[in-house]
C-alpha atoms as a PDB file:
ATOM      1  CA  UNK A   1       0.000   0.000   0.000  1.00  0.00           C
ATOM      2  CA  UNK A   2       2.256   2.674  -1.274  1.00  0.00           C
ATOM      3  CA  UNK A   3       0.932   6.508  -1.453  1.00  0.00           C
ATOM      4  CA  UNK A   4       3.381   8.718  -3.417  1.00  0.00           C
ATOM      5  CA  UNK A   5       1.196  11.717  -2.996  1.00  0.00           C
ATOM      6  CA  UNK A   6       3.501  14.500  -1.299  1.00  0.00           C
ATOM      7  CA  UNK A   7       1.683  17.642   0.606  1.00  0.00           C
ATOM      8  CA  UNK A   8       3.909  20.872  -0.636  1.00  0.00           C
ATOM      9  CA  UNK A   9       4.370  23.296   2.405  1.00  0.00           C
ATOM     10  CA  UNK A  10       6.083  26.328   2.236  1.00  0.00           C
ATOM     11  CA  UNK A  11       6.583  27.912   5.571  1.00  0.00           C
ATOM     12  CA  UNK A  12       8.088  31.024   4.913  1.00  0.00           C
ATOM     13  CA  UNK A  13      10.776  32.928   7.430  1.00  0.00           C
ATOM     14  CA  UNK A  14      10.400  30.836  10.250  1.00  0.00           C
ATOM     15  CA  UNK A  15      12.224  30.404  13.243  1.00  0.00           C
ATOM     16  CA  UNK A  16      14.092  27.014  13.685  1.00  0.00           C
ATOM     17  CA  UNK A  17      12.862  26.014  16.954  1.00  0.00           C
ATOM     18  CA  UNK A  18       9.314  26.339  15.756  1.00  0.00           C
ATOM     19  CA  UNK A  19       9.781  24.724  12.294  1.00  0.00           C
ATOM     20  CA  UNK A  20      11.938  21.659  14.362  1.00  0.00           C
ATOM     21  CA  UNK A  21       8.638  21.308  16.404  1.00  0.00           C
ATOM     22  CA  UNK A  22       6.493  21.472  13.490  1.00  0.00           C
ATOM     23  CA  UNK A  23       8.385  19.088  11.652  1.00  0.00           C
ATOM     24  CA  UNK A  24       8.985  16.837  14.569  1.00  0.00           C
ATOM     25  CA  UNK A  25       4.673  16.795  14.863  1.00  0.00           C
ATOM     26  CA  UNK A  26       4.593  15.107  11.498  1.00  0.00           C
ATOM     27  CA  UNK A  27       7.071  12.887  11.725  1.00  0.00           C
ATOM     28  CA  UNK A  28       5.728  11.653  15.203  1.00  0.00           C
ATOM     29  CA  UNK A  29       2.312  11.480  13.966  1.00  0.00           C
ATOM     30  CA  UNK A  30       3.651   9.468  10.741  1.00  0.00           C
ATOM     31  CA  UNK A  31       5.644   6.951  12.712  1.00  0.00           C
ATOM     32  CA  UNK A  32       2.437   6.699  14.843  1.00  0.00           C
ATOM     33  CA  UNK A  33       0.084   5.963  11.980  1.00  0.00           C
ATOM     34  CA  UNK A  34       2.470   3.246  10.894  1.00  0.00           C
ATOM     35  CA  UNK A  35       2.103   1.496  14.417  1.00  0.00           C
ATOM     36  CA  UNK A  36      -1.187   1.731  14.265  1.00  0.00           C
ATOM     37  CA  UNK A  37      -1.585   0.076  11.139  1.00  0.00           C
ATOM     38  CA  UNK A  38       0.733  -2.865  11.930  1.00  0.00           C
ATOM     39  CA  UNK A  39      -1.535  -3.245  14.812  1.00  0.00           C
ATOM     40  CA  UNK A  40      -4.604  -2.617  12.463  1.00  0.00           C
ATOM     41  CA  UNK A  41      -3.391  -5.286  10.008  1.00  0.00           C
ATOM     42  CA  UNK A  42      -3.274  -8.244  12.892  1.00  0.00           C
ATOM     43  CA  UNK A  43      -6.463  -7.751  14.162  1.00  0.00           C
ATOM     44  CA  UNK A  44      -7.458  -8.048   9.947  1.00  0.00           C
ATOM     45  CA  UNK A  45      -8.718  -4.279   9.935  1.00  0.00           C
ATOM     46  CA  UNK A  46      -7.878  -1.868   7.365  1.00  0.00           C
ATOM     47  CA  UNK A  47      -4.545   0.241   7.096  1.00  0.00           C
ATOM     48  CA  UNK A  48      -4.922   3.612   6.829  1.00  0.00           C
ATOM     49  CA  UNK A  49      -2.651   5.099   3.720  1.00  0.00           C
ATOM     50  CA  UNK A  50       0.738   7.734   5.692  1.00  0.00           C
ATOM     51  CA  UNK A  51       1.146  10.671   4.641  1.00  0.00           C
ATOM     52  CA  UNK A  52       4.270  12.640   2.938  1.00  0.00           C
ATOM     53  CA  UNK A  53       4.947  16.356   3.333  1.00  0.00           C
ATOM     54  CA  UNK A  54       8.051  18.400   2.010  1.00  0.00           C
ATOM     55  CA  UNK A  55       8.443  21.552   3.862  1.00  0.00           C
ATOM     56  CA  UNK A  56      10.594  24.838   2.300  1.00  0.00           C
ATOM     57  CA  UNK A  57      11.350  27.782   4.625  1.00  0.00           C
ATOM     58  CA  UNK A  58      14.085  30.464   5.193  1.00  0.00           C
ATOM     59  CA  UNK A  59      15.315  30.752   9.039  1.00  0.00           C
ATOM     60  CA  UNK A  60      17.009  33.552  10.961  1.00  0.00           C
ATOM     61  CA  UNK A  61      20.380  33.058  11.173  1.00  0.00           C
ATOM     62  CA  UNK A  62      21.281  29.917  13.283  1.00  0.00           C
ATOM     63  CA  UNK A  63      23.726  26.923  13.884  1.00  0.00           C
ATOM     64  CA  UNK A  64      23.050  23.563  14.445  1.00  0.00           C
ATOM     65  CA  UNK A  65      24.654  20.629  15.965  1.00  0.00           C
ATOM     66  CA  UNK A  66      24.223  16.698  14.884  1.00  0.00           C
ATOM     67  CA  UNK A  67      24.342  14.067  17.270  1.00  0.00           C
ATOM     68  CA  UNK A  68      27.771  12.839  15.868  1.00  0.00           C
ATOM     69  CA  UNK A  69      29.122  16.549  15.602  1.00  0.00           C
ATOM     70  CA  UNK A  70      31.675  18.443  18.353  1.00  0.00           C
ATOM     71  CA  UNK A  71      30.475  21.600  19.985  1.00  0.00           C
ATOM     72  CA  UNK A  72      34.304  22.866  19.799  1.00  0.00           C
ATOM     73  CA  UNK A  73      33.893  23.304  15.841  1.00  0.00           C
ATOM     74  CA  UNK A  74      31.284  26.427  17.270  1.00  0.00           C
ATOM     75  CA  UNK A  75      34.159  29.122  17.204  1.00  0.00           C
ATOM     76  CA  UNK A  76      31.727  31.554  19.133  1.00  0.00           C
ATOM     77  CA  UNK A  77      30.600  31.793  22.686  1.00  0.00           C
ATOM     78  CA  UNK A  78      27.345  32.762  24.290  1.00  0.00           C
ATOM     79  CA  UNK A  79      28.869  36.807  23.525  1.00  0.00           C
ATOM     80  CA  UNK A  80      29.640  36.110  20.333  1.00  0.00           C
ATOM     81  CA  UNK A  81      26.303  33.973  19.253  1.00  0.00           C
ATOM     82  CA  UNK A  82      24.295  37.204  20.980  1.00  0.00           C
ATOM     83  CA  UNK A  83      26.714  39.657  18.750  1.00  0.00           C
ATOM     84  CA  UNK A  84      25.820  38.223  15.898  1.00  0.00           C
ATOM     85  CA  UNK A  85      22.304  37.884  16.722  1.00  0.00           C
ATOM     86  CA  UNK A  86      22.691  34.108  15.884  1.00  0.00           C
ATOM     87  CA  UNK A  87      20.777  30.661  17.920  1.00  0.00           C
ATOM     88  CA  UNK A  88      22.391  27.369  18.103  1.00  0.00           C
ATOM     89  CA  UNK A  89      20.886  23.993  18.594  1.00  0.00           C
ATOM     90  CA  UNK A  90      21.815  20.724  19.844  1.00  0.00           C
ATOM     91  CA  UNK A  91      19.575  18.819  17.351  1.00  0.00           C
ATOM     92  CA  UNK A  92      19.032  14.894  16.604  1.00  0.00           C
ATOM     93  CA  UNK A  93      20.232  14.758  13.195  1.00  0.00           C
ATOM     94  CA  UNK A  94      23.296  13.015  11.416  1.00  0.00           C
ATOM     95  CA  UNK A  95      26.111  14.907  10.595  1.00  0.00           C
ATOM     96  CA  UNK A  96      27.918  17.918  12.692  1.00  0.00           C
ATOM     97  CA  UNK A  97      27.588  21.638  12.865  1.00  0.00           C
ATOM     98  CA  UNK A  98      25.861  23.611   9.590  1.00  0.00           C
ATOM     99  CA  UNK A  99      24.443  27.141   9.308  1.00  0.00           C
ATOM    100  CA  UNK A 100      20.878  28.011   7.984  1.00  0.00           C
ATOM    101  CA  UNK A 101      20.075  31.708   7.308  1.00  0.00           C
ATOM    102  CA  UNK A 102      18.903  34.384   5.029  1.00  0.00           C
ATOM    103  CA  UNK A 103      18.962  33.728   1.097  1.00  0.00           C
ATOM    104  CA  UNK A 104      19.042  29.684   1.849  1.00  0.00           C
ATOM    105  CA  UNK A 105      15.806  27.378   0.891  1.00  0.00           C
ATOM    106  CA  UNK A 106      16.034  24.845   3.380  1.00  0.00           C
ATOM    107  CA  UNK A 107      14.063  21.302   2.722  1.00  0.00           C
ATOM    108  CA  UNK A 108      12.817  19.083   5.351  1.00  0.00           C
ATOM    109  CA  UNK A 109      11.198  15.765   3.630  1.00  0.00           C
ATOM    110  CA  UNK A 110       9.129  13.999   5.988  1.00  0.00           C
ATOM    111  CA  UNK A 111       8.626  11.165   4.011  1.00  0.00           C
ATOM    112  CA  UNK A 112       7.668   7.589   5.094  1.00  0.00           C
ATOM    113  CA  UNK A 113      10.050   5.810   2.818  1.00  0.00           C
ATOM    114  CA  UNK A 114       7.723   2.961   2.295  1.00  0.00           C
ATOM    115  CA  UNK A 115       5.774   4.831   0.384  1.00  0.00           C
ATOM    116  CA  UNK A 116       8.812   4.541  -1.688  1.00  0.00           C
ATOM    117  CA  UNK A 117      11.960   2.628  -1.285  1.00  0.00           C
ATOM    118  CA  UNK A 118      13.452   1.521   1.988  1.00  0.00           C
ATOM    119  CA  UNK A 119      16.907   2.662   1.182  1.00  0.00           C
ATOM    120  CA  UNK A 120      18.440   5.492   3.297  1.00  0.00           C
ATOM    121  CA  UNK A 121      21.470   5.881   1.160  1.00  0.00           C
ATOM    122  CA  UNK A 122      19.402   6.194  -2.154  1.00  0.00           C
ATOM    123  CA  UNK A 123      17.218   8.841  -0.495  1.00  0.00           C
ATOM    124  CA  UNK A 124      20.126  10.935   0.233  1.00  0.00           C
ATOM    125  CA  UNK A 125      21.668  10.417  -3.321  1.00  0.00           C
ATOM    126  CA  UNK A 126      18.120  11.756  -4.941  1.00  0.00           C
ATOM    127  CA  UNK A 127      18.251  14.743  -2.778  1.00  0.00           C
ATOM    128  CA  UNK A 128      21.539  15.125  -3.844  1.00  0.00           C
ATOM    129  CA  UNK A 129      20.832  14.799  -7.149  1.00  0.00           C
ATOM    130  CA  UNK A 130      17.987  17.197  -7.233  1.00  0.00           C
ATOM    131  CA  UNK A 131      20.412  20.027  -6.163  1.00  0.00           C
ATOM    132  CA  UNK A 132      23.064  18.747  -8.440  1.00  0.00           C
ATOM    133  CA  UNK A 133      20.095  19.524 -11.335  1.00  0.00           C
ATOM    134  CA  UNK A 134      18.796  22.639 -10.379  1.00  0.00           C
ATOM    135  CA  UNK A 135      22.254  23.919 -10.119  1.00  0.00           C
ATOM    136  CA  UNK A 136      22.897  22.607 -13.939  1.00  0.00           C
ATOM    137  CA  UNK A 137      19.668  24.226 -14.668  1.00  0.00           C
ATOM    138  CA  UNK A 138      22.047  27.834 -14.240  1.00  0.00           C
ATOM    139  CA  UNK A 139      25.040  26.215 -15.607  1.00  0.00           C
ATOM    140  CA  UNK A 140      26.524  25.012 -12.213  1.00  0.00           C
ATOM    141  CA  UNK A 141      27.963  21.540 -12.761  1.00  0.00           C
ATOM    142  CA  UNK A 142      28.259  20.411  -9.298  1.00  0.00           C
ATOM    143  CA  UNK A 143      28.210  17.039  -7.922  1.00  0.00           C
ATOM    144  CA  UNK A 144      29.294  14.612  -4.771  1.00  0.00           C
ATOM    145  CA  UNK A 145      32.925  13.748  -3.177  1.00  0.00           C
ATOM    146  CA  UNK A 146      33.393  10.049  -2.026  1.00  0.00           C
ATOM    147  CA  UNK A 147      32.743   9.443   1.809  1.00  0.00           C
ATOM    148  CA  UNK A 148      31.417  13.715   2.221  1.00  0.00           C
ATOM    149  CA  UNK A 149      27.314  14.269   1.773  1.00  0.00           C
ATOM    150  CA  UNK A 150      26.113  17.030   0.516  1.00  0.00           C
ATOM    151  CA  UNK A 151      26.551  18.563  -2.859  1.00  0.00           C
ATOM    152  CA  UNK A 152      29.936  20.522  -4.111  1.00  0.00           C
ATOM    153  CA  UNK A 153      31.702  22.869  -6.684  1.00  0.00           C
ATOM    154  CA  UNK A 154      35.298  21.875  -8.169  1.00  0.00           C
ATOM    155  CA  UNK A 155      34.223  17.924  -7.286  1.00  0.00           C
ATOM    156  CA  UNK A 156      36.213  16.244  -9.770  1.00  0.00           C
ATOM    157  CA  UNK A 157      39.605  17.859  -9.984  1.00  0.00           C
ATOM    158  CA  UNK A 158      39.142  19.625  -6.285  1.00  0.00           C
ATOM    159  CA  UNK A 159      41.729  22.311  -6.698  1.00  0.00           C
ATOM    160  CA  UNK A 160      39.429  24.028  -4.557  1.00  0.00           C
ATOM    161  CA  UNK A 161      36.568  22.424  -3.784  1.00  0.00           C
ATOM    162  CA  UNK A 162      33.271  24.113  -1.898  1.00  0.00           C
ATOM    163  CA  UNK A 163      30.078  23.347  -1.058  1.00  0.00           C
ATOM    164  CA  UNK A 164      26.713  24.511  -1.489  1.00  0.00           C
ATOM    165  CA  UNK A 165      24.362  22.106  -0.355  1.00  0.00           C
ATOM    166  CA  UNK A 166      24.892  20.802   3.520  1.00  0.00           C
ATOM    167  CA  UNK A 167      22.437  17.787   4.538  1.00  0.00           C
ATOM    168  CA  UNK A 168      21.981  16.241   7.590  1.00  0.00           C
ATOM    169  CA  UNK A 169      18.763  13.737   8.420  1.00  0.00           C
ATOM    170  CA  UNK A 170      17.308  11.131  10.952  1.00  0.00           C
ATOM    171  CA  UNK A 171      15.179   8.136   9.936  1.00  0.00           C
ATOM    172  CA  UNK A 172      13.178   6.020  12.334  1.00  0.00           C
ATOM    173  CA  UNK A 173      10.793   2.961  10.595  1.00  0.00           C
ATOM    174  CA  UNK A 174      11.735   4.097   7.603  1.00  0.00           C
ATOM    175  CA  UNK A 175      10.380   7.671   8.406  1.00  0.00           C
ATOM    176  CA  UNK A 176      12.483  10.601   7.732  1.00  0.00           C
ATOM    177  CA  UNK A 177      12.939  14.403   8.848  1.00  0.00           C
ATOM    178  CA  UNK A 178      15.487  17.033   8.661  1.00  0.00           C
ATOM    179  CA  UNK A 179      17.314  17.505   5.466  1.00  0.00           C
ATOM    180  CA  UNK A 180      19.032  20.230   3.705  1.00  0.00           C
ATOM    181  CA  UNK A 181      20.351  23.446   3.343  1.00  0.00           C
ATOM    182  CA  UNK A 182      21.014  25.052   0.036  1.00  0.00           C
ATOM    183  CA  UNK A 183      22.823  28.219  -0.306  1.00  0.00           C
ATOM    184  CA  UNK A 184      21.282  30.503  -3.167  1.00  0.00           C
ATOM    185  CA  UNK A 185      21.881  34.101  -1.377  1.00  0.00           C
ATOM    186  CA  UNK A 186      23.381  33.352   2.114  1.00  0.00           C
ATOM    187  CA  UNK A 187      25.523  35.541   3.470  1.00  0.00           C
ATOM    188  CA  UNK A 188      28.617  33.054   3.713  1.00  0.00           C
ATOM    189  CA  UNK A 189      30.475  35.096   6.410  1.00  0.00           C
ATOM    190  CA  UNK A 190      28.576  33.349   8.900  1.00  0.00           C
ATOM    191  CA  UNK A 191      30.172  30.393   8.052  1.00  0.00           C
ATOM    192  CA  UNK A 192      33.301  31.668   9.202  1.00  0.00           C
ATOM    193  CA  UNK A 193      32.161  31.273  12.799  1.00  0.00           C
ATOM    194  CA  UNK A 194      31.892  27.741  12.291  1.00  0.00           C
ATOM    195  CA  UNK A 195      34.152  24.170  11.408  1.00  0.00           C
ATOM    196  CA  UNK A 196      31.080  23.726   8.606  1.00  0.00           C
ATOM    197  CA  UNK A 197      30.123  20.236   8.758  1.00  0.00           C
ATOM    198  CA  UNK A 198      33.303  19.251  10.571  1.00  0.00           C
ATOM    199  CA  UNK A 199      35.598  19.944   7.726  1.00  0.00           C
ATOM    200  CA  UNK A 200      38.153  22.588   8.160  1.00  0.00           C
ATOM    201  CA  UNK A 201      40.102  22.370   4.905  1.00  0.00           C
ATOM    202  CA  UNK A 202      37.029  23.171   2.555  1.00  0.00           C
ATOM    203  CA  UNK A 203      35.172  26.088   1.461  1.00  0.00           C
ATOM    204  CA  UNK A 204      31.476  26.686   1.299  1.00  0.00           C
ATOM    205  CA  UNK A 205      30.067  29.276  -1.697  1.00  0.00           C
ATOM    206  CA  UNK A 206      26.333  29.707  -2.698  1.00  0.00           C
ATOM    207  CA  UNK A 207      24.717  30.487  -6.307  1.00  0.00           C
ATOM    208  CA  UNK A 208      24.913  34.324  -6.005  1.00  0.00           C
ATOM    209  CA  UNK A 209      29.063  33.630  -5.468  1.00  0.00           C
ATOM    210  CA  UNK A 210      29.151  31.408  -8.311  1.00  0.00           C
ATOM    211  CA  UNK A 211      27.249  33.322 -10.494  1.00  0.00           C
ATOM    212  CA  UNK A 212      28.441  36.993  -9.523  1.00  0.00           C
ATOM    213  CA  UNK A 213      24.318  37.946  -9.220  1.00  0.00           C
ATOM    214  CA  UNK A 214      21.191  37.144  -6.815  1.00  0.00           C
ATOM    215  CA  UNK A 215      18.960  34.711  -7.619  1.00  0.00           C
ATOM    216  CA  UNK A 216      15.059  34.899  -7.146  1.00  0.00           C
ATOM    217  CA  UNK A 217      14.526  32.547  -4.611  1.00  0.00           C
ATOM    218  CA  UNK A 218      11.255  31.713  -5.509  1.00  0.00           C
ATOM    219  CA  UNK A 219      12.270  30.775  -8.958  1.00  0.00           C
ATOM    220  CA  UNK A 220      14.929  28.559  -7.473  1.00  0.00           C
ATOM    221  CA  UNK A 221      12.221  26.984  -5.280  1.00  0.00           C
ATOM    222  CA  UNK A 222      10.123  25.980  -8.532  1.00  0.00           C
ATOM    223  CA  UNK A 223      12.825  24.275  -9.973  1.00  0.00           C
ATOM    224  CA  UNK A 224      14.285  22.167  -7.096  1.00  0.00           C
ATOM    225  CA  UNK A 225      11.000  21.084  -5.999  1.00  0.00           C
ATOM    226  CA  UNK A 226      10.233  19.710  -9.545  1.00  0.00           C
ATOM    227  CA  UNK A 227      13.303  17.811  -9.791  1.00  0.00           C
ATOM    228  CA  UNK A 228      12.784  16.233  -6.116  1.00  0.00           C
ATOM    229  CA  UNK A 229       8.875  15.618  -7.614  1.00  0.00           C
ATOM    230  CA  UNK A 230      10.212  13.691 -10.501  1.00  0.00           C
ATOM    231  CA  UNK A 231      13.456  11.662  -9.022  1.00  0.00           C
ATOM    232  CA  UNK A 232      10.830  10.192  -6.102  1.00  0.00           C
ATOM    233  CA  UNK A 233       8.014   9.634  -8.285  1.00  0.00           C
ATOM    234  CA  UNK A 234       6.054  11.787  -6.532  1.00  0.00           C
ATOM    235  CA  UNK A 235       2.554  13.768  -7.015  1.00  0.00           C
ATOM    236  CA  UNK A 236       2.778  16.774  -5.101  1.00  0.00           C
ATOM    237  CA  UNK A 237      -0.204  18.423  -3.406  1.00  0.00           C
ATOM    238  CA  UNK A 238       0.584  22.644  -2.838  1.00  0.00           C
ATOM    239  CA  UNK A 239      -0.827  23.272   0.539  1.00  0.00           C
END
């Protein structure tokens, strides 16, 4: 009983502690459904179809911390974080410290992956590979490095390799949230407080570096969100 229909939310300029609760209300009511149903289906009832949401928004500046991540590769203190009128999070995703902010679409999928394929690794290549097209869609080839997530500049010959797209998720029965952050317009000088994603001897850039101009974000949105659409099979519902 698969359902590849995907409700489209955008949420704006939010801030992250209320999009991590909203996102953290679907996922827990998703995982729920799916115990529910297991139970449904031994007592011979009827199981009751989960649903998938995407969610886009734009947060105030912030850092976040993965579970595997060190707090030491935060180069401010509480001073600094207030100085730069920045929040940081201890959160329960993968990965290590990241920035969202200004001028960034950031994606959290809360997808129940039977819906689609129960393969964590493939799910992160497809988002991958949806930023990896919407960059080529401006003439950005970008792709992946072996044994880094995410998606990068300069990947092949990596005279000086950068990234653009951090991503960092949690799964549980096959359910996922968090996700990524894509740098269209972000002010990349807030990376400079950080150890981005652990790694010291890379650089991070965005679309309006590459490209020497600002990109509608909106237009940007459009695009990405097709690609996901396509690479998952999906049929999205705009909410």
């Amino acid at each position: 009983m698969m359902n590849k229909q995907t409700i489209f939310r955008h949420l704006g300029k939010m801030r992250y502690q209320e999009a991590w609760d909203y996102q953290t209300e679907l996922f827990d009511a998703t995982v729920q459904q799916k115990l529910n149903n297991r139970k449904a289906e031994k007592e011979g009832g009827e199981p009751t179809p989960t649903k998938n949401y995407i969610l886009f928004c734009e947060h105030p500046h912030v850092y976040t911390l993965g579970k595997s991540g060190k707090e030491s590769h935060l180069l401010l203190n509480q001073t600094g974080l207030e100085a730069n009128e920045v929040e940081f999070f201890k959160i329960n995703r993968g990965g290590d410290i990241t920035y969202h902010g200004p001028g960034q679409i950031v994606g959290y999928p809360i997808l129940d992956l039977d819906n689609f394929f129960t393969d964590i690794h493939k799910y992160l290549r497809l988002l991958e590979e949806a930023i990896i097209m919407t960059l080529a869609d401006y003439g950005i080839e970008a792709g992946r490095i072996d044994g880094l997530t995410g998606v990068w500049i300069d990947h092949i010959e990596q005279k000086r390799p950068r990234k653009i797209c951090a991503m960092g998720v949690k799964a549980s029965r096959w359910v996922t949230m968090h996700g990524f952050a894509f740098n269209i317009n972000a002010d990349l000088s807030y990376f400079g407080h950080i150890v981005p994603c652990g790694i010291s001897d890379k650089a991070v850039t965005s679309m309006k570096e590459e490209l020497g101009r600002e990109i509608p974000l909106p237009e940007v949105e459009e695009k990405l969100l097709g690609h996901i659409t396509s690479l998952f099979e999906m049929e999205i519902i705009k909410e």
